[in-house]
C-alpha atoms as a PDB file:
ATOM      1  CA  UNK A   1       0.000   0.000   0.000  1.00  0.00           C
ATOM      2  CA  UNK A   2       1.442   3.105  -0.813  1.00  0.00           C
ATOM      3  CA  UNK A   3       2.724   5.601   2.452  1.00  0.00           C
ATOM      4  CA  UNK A   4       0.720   8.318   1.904  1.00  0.00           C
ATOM      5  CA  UNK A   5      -2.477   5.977   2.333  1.00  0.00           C
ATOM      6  CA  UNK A   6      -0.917   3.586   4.946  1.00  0.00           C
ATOM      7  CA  UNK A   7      -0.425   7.279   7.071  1.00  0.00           C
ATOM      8  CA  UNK A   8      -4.048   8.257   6.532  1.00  0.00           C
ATOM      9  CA  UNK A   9      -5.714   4.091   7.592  1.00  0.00           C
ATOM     10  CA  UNK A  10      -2.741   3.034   9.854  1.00  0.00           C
ATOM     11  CA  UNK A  11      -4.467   4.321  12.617  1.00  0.00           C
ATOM     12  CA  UNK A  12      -8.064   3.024  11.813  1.00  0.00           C
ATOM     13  CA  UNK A  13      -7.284  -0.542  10.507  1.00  0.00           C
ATOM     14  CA  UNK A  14      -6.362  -3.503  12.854  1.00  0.00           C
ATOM     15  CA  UNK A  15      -3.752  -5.763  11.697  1.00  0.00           C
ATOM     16  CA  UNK A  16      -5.872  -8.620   9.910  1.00  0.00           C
ATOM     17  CA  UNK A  17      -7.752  -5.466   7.986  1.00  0.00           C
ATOM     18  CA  UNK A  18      -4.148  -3.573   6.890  1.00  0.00           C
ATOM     19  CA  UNK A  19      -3.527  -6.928   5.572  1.00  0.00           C
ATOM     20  CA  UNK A  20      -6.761  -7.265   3.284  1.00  0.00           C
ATOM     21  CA  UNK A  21      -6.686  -4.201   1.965  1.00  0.00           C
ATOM     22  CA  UNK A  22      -3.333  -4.393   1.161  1.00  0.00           C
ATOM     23  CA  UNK A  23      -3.813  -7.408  -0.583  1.00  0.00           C
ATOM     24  CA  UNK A  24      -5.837  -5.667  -3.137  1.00  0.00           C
ATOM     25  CA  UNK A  25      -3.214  -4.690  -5.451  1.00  0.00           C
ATOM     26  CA  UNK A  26      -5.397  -1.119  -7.016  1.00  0.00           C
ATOM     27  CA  UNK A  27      -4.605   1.995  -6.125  1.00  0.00           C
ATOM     28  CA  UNK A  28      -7.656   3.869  -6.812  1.00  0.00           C
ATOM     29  CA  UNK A  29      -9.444   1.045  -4.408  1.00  0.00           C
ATOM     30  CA  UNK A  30      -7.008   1.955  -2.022  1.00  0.00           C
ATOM     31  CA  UNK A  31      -7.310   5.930  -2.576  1.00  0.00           C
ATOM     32  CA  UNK A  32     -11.135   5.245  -2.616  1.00  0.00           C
ATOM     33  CA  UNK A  33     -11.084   3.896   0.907  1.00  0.00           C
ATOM     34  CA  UNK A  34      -8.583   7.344   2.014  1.00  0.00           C
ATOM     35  CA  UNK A  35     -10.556   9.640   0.983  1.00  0.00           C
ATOM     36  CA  UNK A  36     -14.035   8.207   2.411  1.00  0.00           C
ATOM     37  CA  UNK A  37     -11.974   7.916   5.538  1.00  0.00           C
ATOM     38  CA  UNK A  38     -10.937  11.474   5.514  1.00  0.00           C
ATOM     39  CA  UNK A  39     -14.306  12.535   5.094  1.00  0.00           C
ATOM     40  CA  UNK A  40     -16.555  10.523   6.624  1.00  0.00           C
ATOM     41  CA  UNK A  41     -13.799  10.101   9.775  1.00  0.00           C
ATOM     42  CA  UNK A  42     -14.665   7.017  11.360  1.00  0.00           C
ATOM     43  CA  UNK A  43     -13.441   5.611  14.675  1.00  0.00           C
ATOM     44  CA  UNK A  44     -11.995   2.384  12.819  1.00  0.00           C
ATOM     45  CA  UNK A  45     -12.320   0.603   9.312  1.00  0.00           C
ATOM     46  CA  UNK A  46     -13.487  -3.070   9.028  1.00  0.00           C
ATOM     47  CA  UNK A  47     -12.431  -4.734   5.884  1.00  0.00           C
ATOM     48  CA  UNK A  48     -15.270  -7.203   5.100  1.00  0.00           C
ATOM     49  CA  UNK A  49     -13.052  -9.779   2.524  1.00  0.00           C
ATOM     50  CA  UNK A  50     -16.617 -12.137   1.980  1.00  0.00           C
ATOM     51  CA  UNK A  51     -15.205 -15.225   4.165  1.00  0.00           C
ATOM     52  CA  UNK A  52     -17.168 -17.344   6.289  1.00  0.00           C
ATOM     53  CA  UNK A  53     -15.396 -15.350   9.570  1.00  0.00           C
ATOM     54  CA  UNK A  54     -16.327 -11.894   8.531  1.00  0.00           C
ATOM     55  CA  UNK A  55     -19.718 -12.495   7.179  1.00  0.00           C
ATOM     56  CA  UNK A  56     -21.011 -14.313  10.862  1.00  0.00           C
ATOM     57  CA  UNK A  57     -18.869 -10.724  12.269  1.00  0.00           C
ATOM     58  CA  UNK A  58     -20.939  -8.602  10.282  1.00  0.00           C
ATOM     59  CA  UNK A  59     -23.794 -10.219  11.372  1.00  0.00           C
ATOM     60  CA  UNK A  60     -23.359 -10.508  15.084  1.00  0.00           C
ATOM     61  CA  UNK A  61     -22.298  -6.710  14.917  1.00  0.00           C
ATOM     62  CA  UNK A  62     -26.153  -5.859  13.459  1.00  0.00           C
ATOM     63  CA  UNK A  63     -27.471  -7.615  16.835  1.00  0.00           C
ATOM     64  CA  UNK A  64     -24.684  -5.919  19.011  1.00  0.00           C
ATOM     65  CA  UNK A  65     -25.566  -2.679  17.453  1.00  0.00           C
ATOM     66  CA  UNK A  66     -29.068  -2.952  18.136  1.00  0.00           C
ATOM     67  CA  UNK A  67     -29.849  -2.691  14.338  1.00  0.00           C
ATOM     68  CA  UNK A  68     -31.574  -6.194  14.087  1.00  0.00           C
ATOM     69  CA  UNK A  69     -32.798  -7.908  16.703  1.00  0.00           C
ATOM     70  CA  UNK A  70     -32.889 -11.974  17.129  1.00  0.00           C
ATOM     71  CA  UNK A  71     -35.514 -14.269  16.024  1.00  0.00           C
ATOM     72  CA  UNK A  72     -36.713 -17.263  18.291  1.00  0.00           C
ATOM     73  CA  UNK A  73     -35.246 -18.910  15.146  1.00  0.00           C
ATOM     74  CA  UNK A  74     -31.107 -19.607  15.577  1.00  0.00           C
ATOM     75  CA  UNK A  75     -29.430 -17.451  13.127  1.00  0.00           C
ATOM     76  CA  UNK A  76     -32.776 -15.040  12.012  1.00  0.00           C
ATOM     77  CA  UNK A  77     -33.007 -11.522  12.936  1.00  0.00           C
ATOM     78  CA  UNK A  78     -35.367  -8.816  12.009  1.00  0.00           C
ATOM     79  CA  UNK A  79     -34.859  -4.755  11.233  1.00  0.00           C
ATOM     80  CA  UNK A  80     -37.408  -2.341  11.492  1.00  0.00           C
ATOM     81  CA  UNK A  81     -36.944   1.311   9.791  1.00  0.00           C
ATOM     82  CA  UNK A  82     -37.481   4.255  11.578  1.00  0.00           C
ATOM     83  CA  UNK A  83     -40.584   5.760  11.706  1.00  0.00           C
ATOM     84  CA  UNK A  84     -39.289   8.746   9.905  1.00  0.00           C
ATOM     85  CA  UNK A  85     -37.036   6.568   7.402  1.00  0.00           C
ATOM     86  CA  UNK A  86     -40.201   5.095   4.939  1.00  0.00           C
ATOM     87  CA  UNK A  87     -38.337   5.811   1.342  1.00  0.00           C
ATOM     88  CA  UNK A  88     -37.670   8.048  -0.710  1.00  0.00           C
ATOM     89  CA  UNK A  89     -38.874  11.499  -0.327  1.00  0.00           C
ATOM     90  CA  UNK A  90     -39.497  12.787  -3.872  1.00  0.00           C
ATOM     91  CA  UNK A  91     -39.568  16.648  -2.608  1.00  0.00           C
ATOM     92  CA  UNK A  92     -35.535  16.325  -1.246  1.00  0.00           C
ATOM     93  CA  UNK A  93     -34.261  13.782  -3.557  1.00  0.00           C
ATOM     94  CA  UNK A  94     -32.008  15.256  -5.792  1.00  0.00           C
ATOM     95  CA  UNK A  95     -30.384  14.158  -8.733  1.00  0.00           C
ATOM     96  CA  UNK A  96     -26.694  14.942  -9.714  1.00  0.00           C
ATOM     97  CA  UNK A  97     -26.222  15.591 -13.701  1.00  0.00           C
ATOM     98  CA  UNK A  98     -23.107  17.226 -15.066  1.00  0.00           C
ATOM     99  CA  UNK A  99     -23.343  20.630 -16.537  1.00  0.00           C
ATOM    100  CA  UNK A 100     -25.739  21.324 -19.371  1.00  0.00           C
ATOM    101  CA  UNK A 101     -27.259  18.032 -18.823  1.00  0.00           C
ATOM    102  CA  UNK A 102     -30.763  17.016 -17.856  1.00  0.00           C
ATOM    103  CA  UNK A 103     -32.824  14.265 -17.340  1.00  0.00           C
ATOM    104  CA  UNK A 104     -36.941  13.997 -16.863  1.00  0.00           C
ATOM    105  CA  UNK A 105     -38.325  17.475 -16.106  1.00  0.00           C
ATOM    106  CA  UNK A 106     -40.601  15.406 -13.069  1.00  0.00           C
ATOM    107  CA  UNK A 107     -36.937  15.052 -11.008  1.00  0.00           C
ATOM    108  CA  UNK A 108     -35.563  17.521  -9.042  1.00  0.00           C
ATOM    109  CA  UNK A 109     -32.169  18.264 -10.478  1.00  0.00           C
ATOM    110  CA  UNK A 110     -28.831  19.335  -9.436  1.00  0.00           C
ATOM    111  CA  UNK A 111     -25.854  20.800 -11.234  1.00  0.00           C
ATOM    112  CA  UNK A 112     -23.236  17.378 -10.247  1.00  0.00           C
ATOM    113  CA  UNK A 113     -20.340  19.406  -8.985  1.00  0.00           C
ATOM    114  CA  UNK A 114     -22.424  21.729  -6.599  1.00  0.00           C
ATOM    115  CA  UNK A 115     -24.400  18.605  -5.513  1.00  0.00           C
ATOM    116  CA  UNK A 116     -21.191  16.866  -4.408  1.00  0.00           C
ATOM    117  CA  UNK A 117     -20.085  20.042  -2.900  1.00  0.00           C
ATOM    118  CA  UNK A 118     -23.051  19.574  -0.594  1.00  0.00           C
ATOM    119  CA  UNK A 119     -23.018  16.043  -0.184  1.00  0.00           C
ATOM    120  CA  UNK A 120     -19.405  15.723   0.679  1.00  0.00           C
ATOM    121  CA  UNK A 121     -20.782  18.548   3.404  1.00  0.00           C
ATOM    122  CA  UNK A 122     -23.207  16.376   5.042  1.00  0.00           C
ATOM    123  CA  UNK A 123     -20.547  13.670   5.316  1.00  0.00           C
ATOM    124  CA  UNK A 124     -18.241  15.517   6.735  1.00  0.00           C
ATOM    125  CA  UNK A 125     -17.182  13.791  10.000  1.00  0.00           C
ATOM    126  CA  UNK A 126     -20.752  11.696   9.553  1.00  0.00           C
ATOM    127  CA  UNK A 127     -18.550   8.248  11.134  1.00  0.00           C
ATOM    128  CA  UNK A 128     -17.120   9.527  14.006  1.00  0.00           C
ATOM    129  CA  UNK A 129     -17.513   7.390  16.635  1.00  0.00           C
ATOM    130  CA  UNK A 130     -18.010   4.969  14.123  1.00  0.00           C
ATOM    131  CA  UNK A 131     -16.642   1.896  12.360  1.00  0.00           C
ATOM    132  CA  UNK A 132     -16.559   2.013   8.713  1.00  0.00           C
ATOM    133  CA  UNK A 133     -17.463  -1.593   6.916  1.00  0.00           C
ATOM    134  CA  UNK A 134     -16.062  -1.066   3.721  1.00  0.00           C
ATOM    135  CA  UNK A 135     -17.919  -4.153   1.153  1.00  0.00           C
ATOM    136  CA  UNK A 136     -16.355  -4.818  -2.800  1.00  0.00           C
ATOM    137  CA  UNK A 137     -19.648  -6.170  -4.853  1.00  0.00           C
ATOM    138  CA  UNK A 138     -20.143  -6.838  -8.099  1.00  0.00           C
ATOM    139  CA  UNK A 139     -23.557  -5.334  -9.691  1.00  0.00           C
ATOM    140  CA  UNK A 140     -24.001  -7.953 -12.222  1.00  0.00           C
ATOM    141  CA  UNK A 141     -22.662 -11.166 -12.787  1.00  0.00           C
ATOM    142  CA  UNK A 142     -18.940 -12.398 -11.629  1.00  0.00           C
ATOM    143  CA  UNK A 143     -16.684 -12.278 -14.266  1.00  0.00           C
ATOM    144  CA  UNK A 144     -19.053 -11.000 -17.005  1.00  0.00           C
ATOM    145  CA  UNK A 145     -18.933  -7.995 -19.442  1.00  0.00           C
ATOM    146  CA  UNK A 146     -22.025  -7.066 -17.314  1.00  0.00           C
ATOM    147  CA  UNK A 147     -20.272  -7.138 -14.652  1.00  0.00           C
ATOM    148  CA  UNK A 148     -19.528  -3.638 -12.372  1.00  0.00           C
ATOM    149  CA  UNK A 149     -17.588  -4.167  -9.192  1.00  0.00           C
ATOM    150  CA  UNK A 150     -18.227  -1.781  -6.550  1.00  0.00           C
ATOM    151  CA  UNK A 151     -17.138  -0.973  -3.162  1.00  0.00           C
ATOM    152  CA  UNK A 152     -19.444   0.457  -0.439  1.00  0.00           C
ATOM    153  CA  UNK A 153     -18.358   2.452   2.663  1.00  0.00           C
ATOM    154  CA  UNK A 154     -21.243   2.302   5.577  1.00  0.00           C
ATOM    155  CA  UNK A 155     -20.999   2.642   8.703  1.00  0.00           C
ATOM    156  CA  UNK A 156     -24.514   0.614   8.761  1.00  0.00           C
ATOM    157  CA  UNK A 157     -23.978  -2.736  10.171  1.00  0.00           C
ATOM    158  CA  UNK A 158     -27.607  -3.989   9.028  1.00  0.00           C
ATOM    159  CA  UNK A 159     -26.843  -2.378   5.000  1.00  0.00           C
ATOM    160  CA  UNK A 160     -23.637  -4.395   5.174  1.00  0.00           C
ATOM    161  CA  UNK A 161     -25.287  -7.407   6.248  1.00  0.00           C
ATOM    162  CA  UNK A 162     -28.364  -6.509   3.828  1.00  0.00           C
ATOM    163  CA  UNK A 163     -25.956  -6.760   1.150  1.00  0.00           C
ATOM    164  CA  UNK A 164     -25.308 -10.583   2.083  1.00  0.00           C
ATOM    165  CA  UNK A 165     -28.767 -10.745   0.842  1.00  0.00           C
ATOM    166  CA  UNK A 166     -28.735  -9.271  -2.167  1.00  0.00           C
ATOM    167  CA  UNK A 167     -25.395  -9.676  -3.680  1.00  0.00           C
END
């Protein structure tokens, strides 16, 4: 891993995570993973490498977090939303399009530089306190020209293990 990320995640990764994420031999995975942690400023960073010992972490975490609770069924849980947290809300939603661009005049549009300005705002700091799970997915099918590998930064342990679900 290059220094000038190792300085930045040193401090936030344990030893087992340092050596996952250094194991990914990309750079811009690796610069990725700085910069959310420079923004977002989290108290630690899990590395979640899809093995059978971090998937059963990720999911005791959601019932140690109090973001699912147990089932009288070993090994089910359940989540409930907040009351307030019911979907999207079509009057704040806002869509990022670069310059001179536009899509359907029914969405609320923003110009995509000034919307990142203000989203990179409201996650300023937003993990403190916080452990970041960061996730690699692949939207599409494995080893396909469909496929689109991702990575995700939450600090959500029910979204990471959601994504057990759906990925």
């Amino acid at each position: 891993m290059s220094k000038m990320y190792l300085e930045v995640l040193e401090s936030k990764l344990s030893e087992c995570d340092y050596q996952k994420l250094n194991a990914i031999d990309n750079s811009k995975v690796q610069q990725f993973i700085t910069e959310s942690c420079e923004l977002c400023n989290p108290e630690r960073i899990f590395i979640c490498s899809d093995s059978a010992d971090d998937i059963a972490y990720v999911r005791q975490q959601t019932v140690s977090s109090g973001e699912e609770k147990p089932l009288a069924i070993s090994g089910h849980t359940y989540h409930f939303d907040g009351i307030e947290d019911q979907g999207r809300d079509r009057e704040v939603t806002k869509y990022l399009v670069p310059k001179d661009d536009s899509l359907s005049n029914t969405l609320k549009q923003i110009e995509r530089e000034e919307g990142l300005t203000e989203v990179e705002a409201l996650l300023k700091g937003a993990m403190q306190g916080r452990t970041m799970i960061v996730r690699f997915l692949s939207l599409g099918p494995t080893n396909s020209a469909f496929s689109i590998p991702c990575v995700q930064c939450t600090d959500s342990w029910y979204v990471a293990h959601s994504e057990d679900l759906l990925y």
